[in-house]
Protein backbone atom coordinates (compact mmCIF):
# COMPACT_ATOMS: atom_id res chain seq x y z
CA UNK A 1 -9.71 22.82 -81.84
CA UNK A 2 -5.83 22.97 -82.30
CA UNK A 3 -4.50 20.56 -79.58
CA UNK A 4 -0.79 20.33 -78.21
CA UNK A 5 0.46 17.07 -77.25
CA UNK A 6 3.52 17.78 -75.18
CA UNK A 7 5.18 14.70 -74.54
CA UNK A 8 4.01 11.84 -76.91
CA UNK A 9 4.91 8.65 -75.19
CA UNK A 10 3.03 6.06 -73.54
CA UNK A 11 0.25 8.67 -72.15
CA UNK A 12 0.65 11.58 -74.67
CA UNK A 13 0.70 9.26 -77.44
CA UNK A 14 -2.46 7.38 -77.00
CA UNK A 15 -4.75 9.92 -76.23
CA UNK A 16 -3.28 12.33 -78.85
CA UNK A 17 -3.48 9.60 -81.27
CA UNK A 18 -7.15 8.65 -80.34
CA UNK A 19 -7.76 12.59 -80.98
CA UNK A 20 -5.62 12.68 -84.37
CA UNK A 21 -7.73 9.57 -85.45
CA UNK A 22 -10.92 11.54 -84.82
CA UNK A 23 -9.59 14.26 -86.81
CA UNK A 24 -8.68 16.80 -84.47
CA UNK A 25 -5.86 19.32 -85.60
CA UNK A 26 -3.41 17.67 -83.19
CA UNK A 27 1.02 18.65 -82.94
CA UNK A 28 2.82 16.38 -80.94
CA UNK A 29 5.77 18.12 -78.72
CA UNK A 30 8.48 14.92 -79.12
CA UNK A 31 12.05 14.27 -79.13
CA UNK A 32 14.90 11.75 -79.88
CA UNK A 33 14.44 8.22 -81.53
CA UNK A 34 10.80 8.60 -81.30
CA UNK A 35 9.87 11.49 -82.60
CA UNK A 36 12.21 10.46 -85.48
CA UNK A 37 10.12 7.01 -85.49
CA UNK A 38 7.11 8.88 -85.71
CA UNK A 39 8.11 11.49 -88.52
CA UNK A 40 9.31 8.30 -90.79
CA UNK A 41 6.34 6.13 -90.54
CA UNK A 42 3.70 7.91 -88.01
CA UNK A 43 2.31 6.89 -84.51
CA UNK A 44 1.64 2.98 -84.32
CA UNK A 45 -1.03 2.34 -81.25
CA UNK A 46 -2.12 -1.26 -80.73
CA UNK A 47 -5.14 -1.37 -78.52
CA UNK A 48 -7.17 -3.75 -76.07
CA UNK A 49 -9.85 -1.80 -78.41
CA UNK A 50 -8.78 -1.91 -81.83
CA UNK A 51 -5.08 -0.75 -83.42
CA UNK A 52 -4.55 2.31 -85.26
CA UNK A 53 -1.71 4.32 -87.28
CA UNK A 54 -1.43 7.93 -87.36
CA UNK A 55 0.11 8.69 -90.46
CA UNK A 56 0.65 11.64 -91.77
CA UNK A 57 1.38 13.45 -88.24
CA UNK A 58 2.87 16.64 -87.16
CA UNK A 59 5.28 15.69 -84.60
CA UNK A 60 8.46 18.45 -84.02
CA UNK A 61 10.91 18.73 -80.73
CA UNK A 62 10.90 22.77 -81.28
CA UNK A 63 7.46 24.22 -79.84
CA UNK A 64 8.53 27.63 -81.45
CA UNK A 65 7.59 25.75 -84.96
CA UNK A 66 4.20 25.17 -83.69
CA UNK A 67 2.83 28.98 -83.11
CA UNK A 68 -0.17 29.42 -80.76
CA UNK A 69 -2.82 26.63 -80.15
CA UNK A 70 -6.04 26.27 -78.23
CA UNK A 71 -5.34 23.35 -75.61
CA UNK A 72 -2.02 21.87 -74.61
CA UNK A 73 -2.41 18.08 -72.56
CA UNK A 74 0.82 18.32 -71.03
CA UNK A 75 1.95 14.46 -70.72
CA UNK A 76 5.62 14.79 -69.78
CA UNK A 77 7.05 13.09 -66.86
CA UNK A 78 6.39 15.22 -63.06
CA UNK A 79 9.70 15.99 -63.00
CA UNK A 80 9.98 17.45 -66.15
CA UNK A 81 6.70 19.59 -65.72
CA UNK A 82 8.78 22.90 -65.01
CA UNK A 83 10.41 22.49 -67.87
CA UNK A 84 8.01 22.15 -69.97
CA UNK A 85 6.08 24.94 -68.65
CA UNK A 86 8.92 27.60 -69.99
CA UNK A 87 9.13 25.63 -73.59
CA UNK A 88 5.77 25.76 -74.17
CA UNK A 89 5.26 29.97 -73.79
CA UNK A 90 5.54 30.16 -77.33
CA UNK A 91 2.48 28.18 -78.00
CA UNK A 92 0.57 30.04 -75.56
CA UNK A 93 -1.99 32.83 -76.21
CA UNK A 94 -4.09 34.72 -74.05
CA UNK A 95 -7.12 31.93 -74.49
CA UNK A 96 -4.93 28.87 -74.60
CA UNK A 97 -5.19 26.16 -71.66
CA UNK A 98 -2.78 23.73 -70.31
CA UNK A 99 -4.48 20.40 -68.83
CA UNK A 100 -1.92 18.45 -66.73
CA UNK A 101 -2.46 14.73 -67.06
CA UNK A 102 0.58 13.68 -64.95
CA UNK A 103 0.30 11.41 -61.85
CA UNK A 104 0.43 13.20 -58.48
CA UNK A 105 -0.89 16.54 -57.51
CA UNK A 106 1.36 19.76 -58.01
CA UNK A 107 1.14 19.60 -61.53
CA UNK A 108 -1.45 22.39 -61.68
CA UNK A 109 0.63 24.75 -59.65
CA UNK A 110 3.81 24.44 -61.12
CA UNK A 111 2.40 25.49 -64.15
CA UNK A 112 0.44 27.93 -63.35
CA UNK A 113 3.94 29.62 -61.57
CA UNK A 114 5.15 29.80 -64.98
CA UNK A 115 2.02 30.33 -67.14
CA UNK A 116 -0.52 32.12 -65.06
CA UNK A 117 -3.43 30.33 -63.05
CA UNK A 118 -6.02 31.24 -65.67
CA UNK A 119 -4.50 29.28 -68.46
CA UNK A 120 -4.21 26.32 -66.09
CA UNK A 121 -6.71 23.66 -65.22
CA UNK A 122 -6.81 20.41 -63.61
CA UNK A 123 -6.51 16.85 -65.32
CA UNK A 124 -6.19 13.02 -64.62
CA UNK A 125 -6.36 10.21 -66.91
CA UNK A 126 -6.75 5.88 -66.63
CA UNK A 127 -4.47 3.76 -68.55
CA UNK A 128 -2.44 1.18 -68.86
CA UNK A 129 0.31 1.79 -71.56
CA UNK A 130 3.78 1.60 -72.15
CA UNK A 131 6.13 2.28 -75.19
CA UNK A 132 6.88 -0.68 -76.98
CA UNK A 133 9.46 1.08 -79.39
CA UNK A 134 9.93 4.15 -81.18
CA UNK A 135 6.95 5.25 -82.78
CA UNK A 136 4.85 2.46 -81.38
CA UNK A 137 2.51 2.29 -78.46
CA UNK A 138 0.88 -0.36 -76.29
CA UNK A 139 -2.89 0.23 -74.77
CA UNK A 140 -2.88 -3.17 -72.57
CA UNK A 141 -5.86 -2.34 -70.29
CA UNK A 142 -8.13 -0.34 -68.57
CA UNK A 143 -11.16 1.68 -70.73
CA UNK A 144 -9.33 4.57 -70.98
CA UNK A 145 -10.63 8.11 -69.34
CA UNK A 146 -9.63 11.50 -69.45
CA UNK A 147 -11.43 13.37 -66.24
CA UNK A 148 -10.89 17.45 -65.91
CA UNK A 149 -11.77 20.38 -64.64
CA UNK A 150 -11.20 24.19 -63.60
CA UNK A 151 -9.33 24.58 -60.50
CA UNK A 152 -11.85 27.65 -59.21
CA UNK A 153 -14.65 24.35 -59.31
CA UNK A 154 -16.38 27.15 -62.01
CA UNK A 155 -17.75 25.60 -65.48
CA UNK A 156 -16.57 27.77 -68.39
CA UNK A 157 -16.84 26.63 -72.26
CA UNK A 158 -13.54 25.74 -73.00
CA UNK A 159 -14.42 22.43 -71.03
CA UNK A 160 -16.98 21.74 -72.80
CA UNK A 161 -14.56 22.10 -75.59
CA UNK A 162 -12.62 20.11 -75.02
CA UNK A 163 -14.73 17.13 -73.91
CA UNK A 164 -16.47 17.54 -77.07
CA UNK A 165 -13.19 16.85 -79.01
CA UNK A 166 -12.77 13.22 -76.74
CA UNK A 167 -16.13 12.08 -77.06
CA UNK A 168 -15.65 12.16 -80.95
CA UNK A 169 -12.49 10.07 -79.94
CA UNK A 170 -12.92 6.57 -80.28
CA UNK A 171 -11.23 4.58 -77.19
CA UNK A 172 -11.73 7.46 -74.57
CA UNK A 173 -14.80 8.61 -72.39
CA UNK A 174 -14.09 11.96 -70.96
CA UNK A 175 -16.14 14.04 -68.09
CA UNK A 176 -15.69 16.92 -66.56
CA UNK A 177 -15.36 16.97 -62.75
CA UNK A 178 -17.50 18.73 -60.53
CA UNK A 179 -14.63 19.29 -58.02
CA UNK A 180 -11.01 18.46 -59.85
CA UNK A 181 -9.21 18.31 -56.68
CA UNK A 182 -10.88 16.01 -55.55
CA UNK A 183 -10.91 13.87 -58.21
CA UNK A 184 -6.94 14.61 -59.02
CA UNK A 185 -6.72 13.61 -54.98
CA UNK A 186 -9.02 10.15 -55.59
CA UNK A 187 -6.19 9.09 -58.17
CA UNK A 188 -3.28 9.94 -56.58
CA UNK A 189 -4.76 7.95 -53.45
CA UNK A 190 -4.53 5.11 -55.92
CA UNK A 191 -0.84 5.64 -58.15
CA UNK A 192 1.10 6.80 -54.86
CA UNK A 193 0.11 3.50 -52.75
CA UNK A 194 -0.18 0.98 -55.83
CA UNK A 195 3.32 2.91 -56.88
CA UNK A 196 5.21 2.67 -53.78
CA UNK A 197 3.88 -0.77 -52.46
CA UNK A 198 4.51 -2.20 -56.14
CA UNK A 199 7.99 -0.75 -56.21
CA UNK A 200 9.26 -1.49 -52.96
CA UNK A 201 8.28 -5.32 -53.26
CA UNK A 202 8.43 -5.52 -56.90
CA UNK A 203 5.04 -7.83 -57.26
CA UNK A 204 2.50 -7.22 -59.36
CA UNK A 205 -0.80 -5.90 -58.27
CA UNK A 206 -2.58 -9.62 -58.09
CA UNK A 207 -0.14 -10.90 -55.65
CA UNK A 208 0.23 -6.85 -54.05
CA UNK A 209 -4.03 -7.40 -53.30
CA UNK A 210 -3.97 -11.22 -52.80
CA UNK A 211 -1.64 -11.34 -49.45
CA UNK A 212 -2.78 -10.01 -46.42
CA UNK A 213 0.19 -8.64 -45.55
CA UNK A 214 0.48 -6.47 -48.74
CA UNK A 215 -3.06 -5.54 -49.28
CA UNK A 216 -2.97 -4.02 -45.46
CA UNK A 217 -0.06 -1.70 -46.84
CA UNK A 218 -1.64 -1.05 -49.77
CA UNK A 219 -4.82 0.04 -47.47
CA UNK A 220 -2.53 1.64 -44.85
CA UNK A 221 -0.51 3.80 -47.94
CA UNK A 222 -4.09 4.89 -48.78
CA UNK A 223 -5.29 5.94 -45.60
CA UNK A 224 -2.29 8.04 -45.36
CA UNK A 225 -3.43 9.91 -47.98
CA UNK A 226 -6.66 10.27 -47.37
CA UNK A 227 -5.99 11.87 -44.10
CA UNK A 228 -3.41 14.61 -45.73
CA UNK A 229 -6.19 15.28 -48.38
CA UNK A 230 -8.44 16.04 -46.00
CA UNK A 231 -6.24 17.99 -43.75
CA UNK A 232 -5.50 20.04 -46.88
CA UNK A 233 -9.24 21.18 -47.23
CA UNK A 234 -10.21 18.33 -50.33
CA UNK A 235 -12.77 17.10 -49.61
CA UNK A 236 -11.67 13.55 -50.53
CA UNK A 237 -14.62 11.22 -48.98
CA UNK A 238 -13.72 8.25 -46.21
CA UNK A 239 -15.18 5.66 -48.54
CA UNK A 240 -12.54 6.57 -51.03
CA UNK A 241 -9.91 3.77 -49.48
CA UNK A 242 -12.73 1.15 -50.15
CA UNK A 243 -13.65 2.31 -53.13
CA UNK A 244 -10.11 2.40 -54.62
CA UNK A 245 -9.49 -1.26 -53.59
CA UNK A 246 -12.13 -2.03 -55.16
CA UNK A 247 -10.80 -0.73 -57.93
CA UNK A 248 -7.75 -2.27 -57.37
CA UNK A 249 -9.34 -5.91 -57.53
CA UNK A 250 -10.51 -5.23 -60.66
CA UNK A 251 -7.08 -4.96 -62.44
CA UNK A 252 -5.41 -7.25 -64.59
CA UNK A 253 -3.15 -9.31 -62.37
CA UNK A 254 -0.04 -8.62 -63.94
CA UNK A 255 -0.64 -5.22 -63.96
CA UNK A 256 2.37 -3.36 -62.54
CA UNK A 257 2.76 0.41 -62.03
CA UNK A 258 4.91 2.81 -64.27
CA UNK A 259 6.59 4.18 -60.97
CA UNK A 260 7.43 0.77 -60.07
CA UNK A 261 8.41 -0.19 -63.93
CA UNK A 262 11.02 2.64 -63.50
CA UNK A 263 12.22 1.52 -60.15
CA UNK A 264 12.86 -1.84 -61.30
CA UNK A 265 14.62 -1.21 -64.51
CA UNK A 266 16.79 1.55 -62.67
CA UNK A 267 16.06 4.30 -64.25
CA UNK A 268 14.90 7.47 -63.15
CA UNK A 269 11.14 7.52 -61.55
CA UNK A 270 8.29 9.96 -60.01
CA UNK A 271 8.82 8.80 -56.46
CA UNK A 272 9.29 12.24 -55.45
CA UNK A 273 5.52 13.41 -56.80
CA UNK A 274 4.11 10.36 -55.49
CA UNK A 275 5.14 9.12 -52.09
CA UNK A 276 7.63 11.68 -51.65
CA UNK A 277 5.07 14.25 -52.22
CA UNK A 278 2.97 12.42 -49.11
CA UNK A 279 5.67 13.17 -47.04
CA UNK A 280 6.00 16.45 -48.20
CA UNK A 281 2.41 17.71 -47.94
CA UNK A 282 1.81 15.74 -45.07
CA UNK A 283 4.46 17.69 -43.19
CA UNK A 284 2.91 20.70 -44.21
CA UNK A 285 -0.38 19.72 -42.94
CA UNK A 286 0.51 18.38 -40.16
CA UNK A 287 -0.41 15.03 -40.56
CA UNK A 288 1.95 11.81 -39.53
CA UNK A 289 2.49 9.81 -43.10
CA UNK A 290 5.14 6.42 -41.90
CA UNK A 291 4.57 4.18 -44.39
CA UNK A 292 4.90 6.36 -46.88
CA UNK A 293 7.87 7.99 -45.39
CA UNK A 294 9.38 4.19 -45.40
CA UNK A 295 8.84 3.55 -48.80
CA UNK A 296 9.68 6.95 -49.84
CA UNK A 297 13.36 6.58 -47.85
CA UNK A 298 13.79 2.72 -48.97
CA UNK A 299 13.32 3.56 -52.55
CA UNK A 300 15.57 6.91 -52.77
CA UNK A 301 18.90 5.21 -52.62
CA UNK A 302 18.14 3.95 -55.63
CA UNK A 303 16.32 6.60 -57.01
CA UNK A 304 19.42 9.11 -56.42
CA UNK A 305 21.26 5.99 -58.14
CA UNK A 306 19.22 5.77 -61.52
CA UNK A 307 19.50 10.31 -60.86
CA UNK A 308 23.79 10.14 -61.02
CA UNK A 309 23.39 11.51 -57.77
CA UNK A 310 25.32 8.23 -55.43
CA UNK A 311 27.45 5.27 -56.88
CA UNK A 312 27.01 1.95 -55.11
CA UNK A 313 26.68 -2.05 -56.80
């Protein structure tokens, strides 16, 4: 299977690198410093379950060098997702699919408004990683999963497909999801609150879980979204707050969010696909979403800040 990695950072980079490893036919859709980093002396991945270096690797910042390919795990930022639909065309044939791994939940459509809804499915993954430097990649916790499926809920072969190429990928366990959206629904429960909770009191998630007062918002956040899931029509089960918690006291406890990483170094974040996207839906639906909506408006002033949008100290 010829795989597309477009964007090869924290996310894109250890999961295409687990499936370059395994000896997959894997091109890397990069840019700047680190795709330079990554042409001169490969992909450097240390791991929680053992470092590796991809090295030889195709890596290029011009998908019209690649030609067509099978799969494409897009791994860009959410708000670069439109984007990144039009660049990729070239790379797209009439059997290719595009797996979204991004947090948050309009992913799916906004590519398939570009690309067509039968070259799109749904996607999630679990992972703590950041980029150390160019070229080289942290994996600091969490077994790492990659969870998809096709948006119509129907089971077709190229799923199979491509599960088959992760489960001969050391350091990933893949599955396919008998209903996507609601597992693409059960993470974003998870990212938005952890996300905006994290952010707005920049703590990490021990002290976020260990305080009453913070582990209620964290709860409340959820519950939020649980209710505009299910007033959407996903099917999103009650138990999923409890279960997600659970999940939550499970994490390393100096585990901190990438929305929240962003936030606090002042650059530019995916508040808007996260908690602003709560708001957003939940208007839609009909469905009241406050904390959200005050995390949401006490972290845009900065976010429009780290966007050039305001000026203040």
């Amino acid at each position: 299977m010829r795989i597309a990695v477009f964007g090869a950072g924290a996310v894109g980079g250890y999961f295409g690198g687990r499936l370059a490893q395994a000896g997959e036919d894997v091109v890397f859709i990069a840019r700047g410093d680190h795709l330079k980093a990554m042409q001169t002396a490969g992909l450097r991945v240390d791991s929680i379950d053992d470092d590796f270096l991809v090295d030889p690797i195709l890596a290029t910042d011009d998908p019209t060098h690649v030609g067509t390919v099978d799969a494409i795990l897009v791994t860009v930022k959410t708000w670069q997702v439109q984007a990144a639909a039009e660049a990729m065309r070239p790379m797209v044939e009439p059997d290719t699919f595009v797996v979204p791994l991004e947090n948050g939940v309009e992913a799916p459509s906004q590519l398939a408004a570009v690309l067509g809804e039968p070259h799109v499915l749904g996607g999630l993954c679990r992972i703590i990683s950041a980029l150390v430097e160019p070229g080289h990649i942290r994996h600091a916790g969490i077994s790492p999963t990659i969870t998809i499926g096709e948006l119509d809920g129907r089971r077709r072969a190229r799923l199979e497909g491509l599960r088959d190429a992760f489960q001969r990928a050391k350091g990933v366990t893949p599955e396919i999801a008998p209903d996507i959206h609601v597992a693409m629904w059960q993470k974003f429960l998870f990212i938005a609150a952890l996300s905006g909770v994290g952010a707005v009191t920049r703590t990490a998630v021990g002290v976020l879980r260990a305080l009453p007062e913070t582990r209620r918002m964290l709860e409340g956040a959820m519950e939020e979204i649980l209710a505009v899931a299910q007033a959407r029509g996903v099917a999103l089960p009650r138990e999923a707050v409890v279960e997600t918690m659970a999940f939550i006291d499970a994490l390393p406890a100096e585990g901190t969010a990438s929305m929240q990483r962003d936030v606090m170094a002042g650059r530019p974040s995916e508040l808007e696909a996260q908690n602003g996207a709560v708001v957003r839906l939940g208007e839609e639906a009909g469905i009241a979403t406050p904390l959200n909506r005050f995390i949401y408006h006490t972290l845009l002033p900065q976010e429009l800040r780290a966007r050039g949008c305001v000026e203040f100290p």
